[in-house]
Protein backbone atom coordinates (compact mmCIF):
# COMPACT_ATOMS: atom_id res chain seq x y z
CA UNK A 1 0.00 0.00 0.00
CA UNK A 2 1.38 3.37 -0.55
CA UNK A 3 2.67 5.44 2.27
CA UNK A 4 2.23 8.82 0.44
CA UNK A 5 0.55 11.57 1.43
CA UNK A 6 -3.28 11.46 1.08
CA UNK A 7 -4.98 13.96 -1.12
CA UNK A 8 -6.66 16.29 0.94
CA UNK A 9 -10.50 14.68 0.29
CA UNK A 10 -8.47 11.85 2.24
CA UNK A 11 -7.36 13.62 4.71
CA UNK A 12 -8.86 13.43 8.42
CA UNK A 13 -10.15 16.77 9.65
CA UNK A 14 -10.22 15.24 13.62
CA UNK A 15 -8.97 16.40 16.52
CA UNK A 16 -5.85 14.82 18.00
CA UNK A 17 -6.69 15.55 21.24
CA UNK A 18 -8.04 13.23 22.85
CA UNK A 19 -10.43 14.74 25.51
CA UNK A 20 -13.86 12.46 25.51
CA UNK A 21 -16.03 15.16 23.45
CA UNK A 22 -12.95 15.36 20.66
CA UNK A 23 -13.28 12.96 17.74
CA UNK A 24 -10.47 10.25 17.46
CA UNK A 25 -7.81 10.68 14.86
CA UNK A 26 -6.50 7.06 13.47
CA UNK A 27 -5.17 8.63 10.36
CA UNK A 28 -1.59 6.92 11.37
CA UNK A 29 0.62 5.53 8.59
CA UNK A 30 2.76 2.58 8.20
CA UNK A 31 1.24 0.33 10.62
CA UNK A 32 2.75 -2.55 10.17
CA UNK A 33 6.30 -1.18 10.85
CA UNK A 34 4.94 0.30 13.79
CA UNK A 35 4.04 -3.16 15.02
CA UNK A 36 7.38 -4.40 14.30
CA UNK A 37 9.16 -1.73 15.99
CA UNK A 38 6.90 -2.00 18.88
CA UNK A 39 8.18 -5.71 19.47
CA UNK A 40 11.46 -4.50 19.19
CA UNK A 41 11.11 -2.00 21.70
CA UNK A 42 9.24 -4.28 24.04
CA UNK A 43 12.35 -6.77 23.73
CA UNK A 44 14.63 -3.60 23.96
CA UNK A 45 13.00 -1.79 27.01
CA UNK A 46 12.81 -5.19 29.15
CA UNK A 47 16.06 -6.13 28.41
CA UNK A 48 17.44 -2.49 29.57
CA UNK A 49 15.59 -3.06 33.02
CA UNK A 50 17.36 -6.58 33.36
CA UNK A 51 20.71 -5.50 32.13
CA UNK A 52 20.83 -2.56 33.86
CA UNK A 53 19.61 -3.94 37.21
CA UNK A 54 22.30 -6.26 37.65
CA UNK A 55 25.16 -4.38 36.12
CA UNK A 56 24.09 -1.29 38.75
CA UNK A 57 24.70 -4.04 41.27
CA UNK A 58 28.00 -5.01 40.25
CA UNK A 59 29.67 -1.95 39.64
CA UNK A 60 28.22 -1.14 43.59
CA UNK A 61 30.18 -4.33 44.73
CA UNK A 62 26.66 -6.38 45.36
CA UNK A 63 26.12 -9.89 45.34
CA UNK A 64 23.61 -10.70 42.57
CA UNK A 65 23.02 -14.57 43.37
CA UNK A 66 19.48 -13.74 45.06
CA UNK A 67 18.83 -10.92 42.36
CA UNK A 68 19.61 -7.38 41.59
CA UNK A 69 19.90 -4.42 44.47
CA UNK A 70 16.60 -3.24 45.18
CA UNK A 71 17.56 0.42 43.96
CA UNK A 72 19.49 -1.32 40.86
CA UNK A 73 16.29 -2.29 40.42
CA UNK A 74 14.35 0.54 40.63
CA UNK A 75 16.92 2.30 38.48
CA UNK A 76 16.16 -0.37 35.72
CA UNK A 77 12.70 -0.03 35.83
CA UNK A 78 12.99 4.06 35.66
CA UNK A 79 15.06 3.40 32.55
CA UNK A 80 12.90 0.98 30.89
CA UNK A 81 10.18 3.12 31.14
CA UNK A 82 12.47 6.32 29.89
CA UNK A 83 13.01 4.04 26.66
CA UNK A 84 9.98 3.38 26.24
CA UNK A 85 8.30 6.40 26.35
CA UNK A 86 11.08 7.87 23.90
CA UNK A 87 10.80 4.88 21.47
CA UNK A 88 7.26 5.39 21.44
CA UNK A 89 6.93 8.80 20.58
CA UNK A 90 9.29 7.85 17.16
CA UNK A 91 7.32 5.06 16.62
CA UNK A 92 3.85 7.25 16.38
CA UNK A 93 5.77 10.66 15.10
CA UNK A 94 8.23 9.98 12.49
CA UNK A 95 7.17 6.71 11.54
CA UNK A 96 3.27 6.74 11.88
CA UNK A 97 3.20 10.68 11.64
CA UNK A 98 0.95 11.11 14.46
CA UNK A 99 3.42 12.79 16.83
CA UNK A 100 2.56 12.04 20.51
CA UNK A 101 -0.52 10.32 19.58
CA UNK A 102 -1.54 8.20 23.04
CA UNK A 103 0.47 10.07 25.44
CA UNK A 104 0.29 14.30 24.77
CA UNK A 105 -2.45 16.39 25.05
CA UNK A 106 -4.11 18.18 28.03
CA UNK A 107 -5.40 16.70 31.16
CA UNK A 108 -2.46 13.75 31.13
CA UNK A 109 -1.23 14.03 34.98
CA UNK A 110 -5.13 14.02 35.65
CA UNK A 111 -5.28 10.44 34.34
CA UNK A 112 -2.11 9.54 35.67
CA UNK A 113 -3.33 10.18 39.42
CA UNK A 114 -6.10 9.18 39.08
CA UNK A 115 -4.92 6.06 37.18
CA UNK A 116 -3.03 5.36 40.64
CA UNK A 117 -5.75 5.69 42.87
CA UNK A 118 -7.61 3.37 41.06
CA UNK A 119 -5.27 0.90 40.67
CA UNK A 120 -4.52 1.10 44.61
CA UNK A 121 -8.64 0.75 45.51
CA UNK A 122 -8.97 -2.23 43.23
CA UNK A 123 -5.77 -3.99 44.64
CA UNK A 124 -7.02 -3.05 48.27
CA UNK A 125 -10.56 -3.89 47.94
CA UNK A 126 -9.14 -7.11 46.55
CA UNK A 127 -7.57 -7.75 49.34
CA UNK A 128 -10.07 -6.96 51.91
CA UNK A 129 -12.54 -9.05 50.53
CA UNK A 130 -10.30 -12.28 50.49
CA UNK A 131 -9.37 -11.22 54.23
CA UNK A 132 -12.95 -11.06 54.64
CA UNK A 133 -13.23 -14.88 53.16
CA UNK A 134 -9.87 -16.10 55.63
CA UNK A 135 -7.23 -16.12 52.64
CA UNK A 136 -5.43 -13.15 54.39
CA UNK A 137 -4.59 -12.07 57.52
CA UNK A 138 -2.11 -9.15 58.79
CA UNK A 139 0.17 -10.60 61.14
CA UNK A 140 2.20 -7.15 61.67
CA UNK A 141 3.71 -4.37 60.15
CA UNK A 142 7.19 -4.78 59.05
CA UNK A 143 9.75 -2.54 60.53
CA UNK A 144 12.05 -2.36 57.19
CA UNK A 145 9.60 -2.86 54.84
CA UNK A 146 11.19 -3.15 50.74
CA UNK A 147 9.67 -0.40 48.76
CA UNK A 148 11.93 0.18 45.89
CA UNK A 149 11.68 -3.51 44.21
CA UNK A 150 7.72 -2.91 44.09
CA UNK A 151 8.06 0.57 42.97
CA UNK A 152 10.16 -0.86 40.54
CA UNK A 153 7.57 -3.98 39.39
CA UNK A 154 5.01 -1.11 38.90
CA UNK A 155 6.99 1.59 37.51
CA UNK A 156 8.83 -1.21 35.16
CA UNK A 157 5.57 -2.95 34.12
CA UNK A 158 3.23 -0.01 34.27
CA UNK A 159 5.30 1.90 31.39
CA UNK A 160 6.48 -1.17 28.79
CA UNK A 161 4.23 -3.09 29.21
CA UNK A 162 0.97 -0.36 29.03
CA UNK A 163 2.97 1.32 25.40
CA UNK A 164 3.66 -2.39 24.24
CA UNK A 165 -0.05 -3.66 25.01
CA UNK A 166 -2.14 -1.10 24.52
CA UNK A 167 0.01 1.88 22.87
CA UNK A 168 0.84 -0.53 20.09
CA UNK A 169 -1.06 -3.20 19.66
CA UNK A 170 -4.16 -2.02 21.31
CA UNK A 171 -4.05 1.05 18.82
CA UNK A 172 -2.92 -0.67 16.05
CA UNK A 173 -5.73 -3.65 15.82
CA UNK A 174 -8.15 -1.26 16.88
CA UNK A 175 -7.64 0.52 13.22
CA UNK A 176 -7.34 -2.91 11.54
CA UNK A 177 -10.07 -4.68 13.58
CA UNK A 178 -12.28 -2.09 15.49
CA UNK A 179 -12.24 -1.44 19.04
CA UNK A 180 -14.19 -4.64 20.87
CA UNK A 181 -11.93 -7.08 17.98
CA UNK A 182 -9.29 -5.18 19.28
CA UNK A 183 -9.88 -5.58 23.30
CA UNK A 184 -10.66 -9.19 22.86
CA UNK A 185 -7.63 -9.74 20.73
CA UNK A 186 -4.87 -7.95 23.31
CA UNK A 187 -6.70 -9.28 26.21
CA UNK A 188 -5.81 -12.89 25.38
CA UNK A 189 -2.11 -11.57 24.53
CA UNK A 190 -1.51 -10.28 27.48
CA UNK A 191 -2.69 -13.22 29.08
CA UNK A 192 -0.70 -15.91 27.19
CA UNK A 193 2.31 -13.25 27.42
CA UNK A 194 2.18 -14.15 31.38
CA UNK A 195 2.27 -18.15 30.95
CA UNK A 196 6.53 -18.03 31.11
CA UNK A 197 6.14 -16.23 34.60
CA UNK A 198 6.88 -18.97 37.37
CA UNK A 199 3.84 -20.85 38.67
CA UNK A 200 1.50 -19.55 36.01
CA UNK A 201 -1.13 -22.00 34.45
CA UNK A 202 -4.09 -21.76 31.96
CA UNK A 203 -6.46 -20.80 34.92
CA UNK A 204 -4.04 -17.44 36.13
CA UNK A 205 -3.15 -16.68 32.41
CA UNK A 206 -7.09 -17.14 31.67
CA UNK A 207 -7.82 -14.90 34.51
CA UNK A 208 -5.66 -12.34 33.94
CA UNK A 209 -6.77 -12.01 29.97
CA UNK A 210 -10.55 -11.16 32.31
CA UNK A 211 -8.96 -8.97 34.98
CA UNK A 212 -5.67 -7.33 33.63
CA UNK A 213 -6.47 -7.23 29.99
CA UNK A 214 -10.20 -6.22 29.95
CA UNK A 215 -8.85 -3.50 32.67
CA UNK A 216 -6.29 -1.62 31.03
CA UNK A 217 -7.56 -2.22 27.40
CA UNK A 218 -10.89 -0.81 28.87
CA UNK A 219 -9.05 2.03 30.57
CA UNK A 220 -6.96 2.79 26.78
CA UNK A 221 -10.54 2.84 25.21
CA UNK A 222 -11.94 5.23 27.24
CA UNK A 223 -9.60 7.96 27.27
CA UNK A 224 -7.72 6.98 24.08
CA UNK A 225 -4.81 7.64 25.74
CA UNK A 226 -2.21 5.45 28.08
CA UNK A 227 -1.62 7.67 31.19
CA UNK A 228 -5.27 6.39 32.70
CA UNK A 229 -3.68 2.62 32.12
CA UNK A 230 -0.47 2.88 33.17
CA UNK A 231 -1.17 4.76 36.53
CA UNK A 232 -3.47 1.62 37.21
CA UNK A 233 -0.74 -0.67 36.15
CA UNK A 234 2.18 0.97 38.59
CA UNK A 235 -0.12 0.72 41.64
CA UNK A 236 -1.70 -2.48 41.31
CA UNK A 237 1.71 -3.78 41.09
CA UNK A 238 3.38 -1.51 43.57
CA UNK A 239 0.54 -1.29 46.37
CA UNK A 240 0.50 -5.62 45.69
CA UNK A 241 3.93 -6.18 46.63
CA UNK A 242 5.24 -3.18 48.75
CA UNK A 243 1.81 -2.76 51.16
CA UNK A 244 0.54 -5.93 51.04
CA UNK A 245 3.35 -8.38 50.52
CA UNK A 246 2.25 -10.55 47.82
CA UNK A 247 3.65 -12.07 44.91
CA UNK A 248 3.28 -9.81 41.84
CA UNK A 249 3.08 -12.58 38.65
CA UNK A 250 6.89 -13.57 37.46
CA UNK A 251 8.38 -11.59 40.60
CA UNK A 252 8.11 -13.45 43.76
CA UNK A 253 7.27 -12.96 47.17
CA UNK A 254 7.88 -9.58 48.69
CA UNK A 255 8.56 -8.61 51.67
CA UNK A 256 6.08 -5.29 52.16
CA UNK A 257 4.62 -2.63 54.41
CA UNK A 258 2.45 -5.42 56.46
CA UNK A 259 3.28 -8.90 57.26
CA UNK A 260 0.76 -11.72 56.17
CA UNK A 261 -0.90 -14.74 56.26
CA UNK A 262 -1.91 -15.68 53.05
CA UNK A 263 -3.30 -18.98 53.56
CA UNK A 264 -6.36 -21.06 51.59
CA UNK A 265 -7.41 -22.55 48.32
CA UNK A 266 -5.88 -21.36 45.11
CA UNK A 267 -8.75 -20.28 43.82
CA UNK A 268 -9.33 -17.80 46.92
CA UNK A 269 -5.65 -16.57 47.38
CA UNK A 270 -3.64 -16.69 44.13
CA UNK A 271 -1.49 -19.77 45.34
CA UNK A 272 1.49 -18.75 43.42
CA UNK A 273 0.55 -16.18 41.39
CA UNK A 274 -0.67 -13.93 44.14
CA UNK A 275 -3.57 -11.93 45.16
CA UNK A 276 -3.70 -10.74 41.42
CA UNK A 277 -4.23 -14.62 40.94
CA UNK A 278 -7.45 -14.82 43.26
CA UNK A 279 -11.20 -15.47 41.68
CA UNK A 280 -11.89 -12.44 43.99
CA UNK A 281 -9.50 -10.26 42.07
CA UNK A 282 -10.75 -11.34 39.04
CA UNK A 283 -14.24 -10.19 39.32
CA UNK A 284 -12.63 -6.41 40.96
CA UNK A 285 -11.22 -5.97 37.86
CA UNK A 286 -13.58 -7.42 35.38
CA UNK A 287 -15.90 -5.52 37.22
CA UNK A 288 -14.15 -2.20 37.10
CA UNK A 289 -13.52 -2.95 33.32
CA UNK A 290 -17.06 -3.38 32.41
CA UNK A 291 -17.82 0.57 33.73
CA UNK A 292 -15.13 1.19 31.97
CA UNK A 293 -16.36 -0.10 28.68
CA UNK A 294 -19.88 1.06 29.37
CA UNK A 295 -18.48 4.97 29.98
CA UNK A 296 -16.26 4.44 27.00
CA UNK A 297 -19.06 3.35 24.38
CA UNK A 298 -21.56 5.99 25.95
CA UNK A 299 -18.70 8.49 25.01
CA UNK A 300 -18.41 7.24 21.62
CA UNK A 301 -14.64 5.76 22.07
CA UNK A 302 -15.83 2.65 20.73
CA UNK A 303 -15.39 2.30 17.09
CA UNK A 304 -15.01 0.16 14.05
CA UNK A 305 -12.26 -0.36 11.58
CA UNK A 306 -11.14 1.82 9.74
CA UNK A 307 -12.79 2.51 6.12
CA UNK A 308 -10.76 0.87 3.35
CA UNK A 309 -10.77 4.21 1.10
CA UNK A 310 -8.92 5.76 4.45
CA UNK A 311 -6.48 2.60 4.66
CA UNK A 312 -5.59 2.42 1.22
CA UNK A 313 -4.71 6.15 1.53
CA UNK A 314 -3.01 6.76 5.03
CA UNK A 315 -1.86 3.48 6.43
CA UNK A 316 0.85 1.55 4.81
């Protein structure tokens, strides 16, 4: 297909701000290579976090054998996230000429915040309710509690994964496919993504294709944007590991703000794939998804593919 400019009948008069009364501009080009680069930069970003983790380490005279420095690790995940963010932006500008598309425009530390809070009530209530059903119980509150390696997991995750998984192919399938193909679709990704994490099975990858994927591809549709998703992202990881001590999927235990009990069937606690592995947490988010969805087609942010006489003469 060609990657010329359109002619201007072509040419998409919306908005590319994405505020919930603007119409959506998916006039991108070159989607294809945009997909490409995106895995690269996935591959890129996560090896960064790794690489850099340990190396901090060892330059600092630490012992890696039981894993990276926690502030290695936190400086890993900071620079993950900085490439990705910066790989982004010339994967939408230069290559899919819609600069900034998915994370500029006004209102984005609104979503971010708020993106945080609700990631920390969904994890919480979570939790409460399988306290509530005996699968967790606070023993005490640590006195040297590890923040940074949860910070870290959520900072880490929250920024790759949210510009891999939604910003890319979230956005991209959505033009291809329309928006529900395109939730569906990533959802079951994201899911599958998460078998190689230790302990997982076809139940916690199943369930988090319900909770995770439904979430954040929910939270994507409804703003059109990834600050909303990625705040959500950073604190259910973070508030998982360094408040409540769990296992955040592919991380291990963590030693958090409170000490814990978590004790009971799988199905109630997460067995190994923590509280993000519980039925309990599964309905939160699916829950919390749905309203999402619901606001996001009432808005309008649900849409279909995109014509073929626009295809043909934007996208390559």
């Amino acid at each position: 297909m060609s990657t010329s400019a359109p002619p201007p009948a072509l040419r998409p008069t919306a908005s590319r701000d994405p505020s919930p009364t603007a119409p959506i501009d998916r006039s991108d080009r070159r989607r294809w290579l945009q997909l490409i680069l995106g895995v690269v930069l996935f591959l890129v970003a996560e090896v960064v976090m790794g690489a850099v983790s340990v190396l901090a380490s060892v330059l600092a005279g630490g012992d890696v054998a039981d894993g990276p420095a926690p502030w290695a690790f936190l400086l890993g995940g900071v620079l993950a996230a900085a490439v990705g963010v910066g790989g982004f932006l010339l994967i939408v500008g230069p290559v899919g000429r819609s600069p900034g598309l998915a994370l500029r425009g006004r209102g984005k530390l609104v979503e971010l915040v708020v993106g945080l809070v609700i990631g920390t009530v969904l994890i919480s209530l979570s939790v409460a309710l399988i306290a509530l059903l005996g699968g967790y119980r606070v023993t005490g509150i640590s006195p040297s509690p590890q923040l940074l390696a949860p910070l870290a997991i959520g900072i880490g995750a929250g920024f790759v994964e949210e510009i891999f998984f939604r910003g890319i192919l979230l956005r991209l399938i959505d033009a291809w496919m329309g928006s529900w193909g395109a939730l569906v679709l990533t959802s079951l990704v994201f899911g599958l993504i998460h078998l190689t994490n230790d302990g997982a099975s076809a139940a916690s990858a199943l369930g988090l294709v319900i909770e995770a994927g439904i979430l954040l591809g929910a939270a994507y549709l409804l703003t059109r944007r990834l600050w909303l998703a990625i705040g959500i992202h950073i604190a259910w990881n973070a508030v998982q590991a360094g408040v409540f001590s769990s296992v955040v999927s592919g991380t291990g235990r963590q030693e958090g703000l409170l000490i814990a009990d978590i004790d009971g069937p799988t199905w109630l606690t997460g067995g190994s794939m923590g509280v993000e592995g519980s039925l309990v947490t599964v309905l939160v988010g699916l829950a919390a998804g749905v309203v999402m969805l619901v606001l996001a087609v009432r808005r309008g942010r649900m849409l279909g593919p995109v014509g073929r006489r626009e295809r043909d003469g934007i996208s390559g």
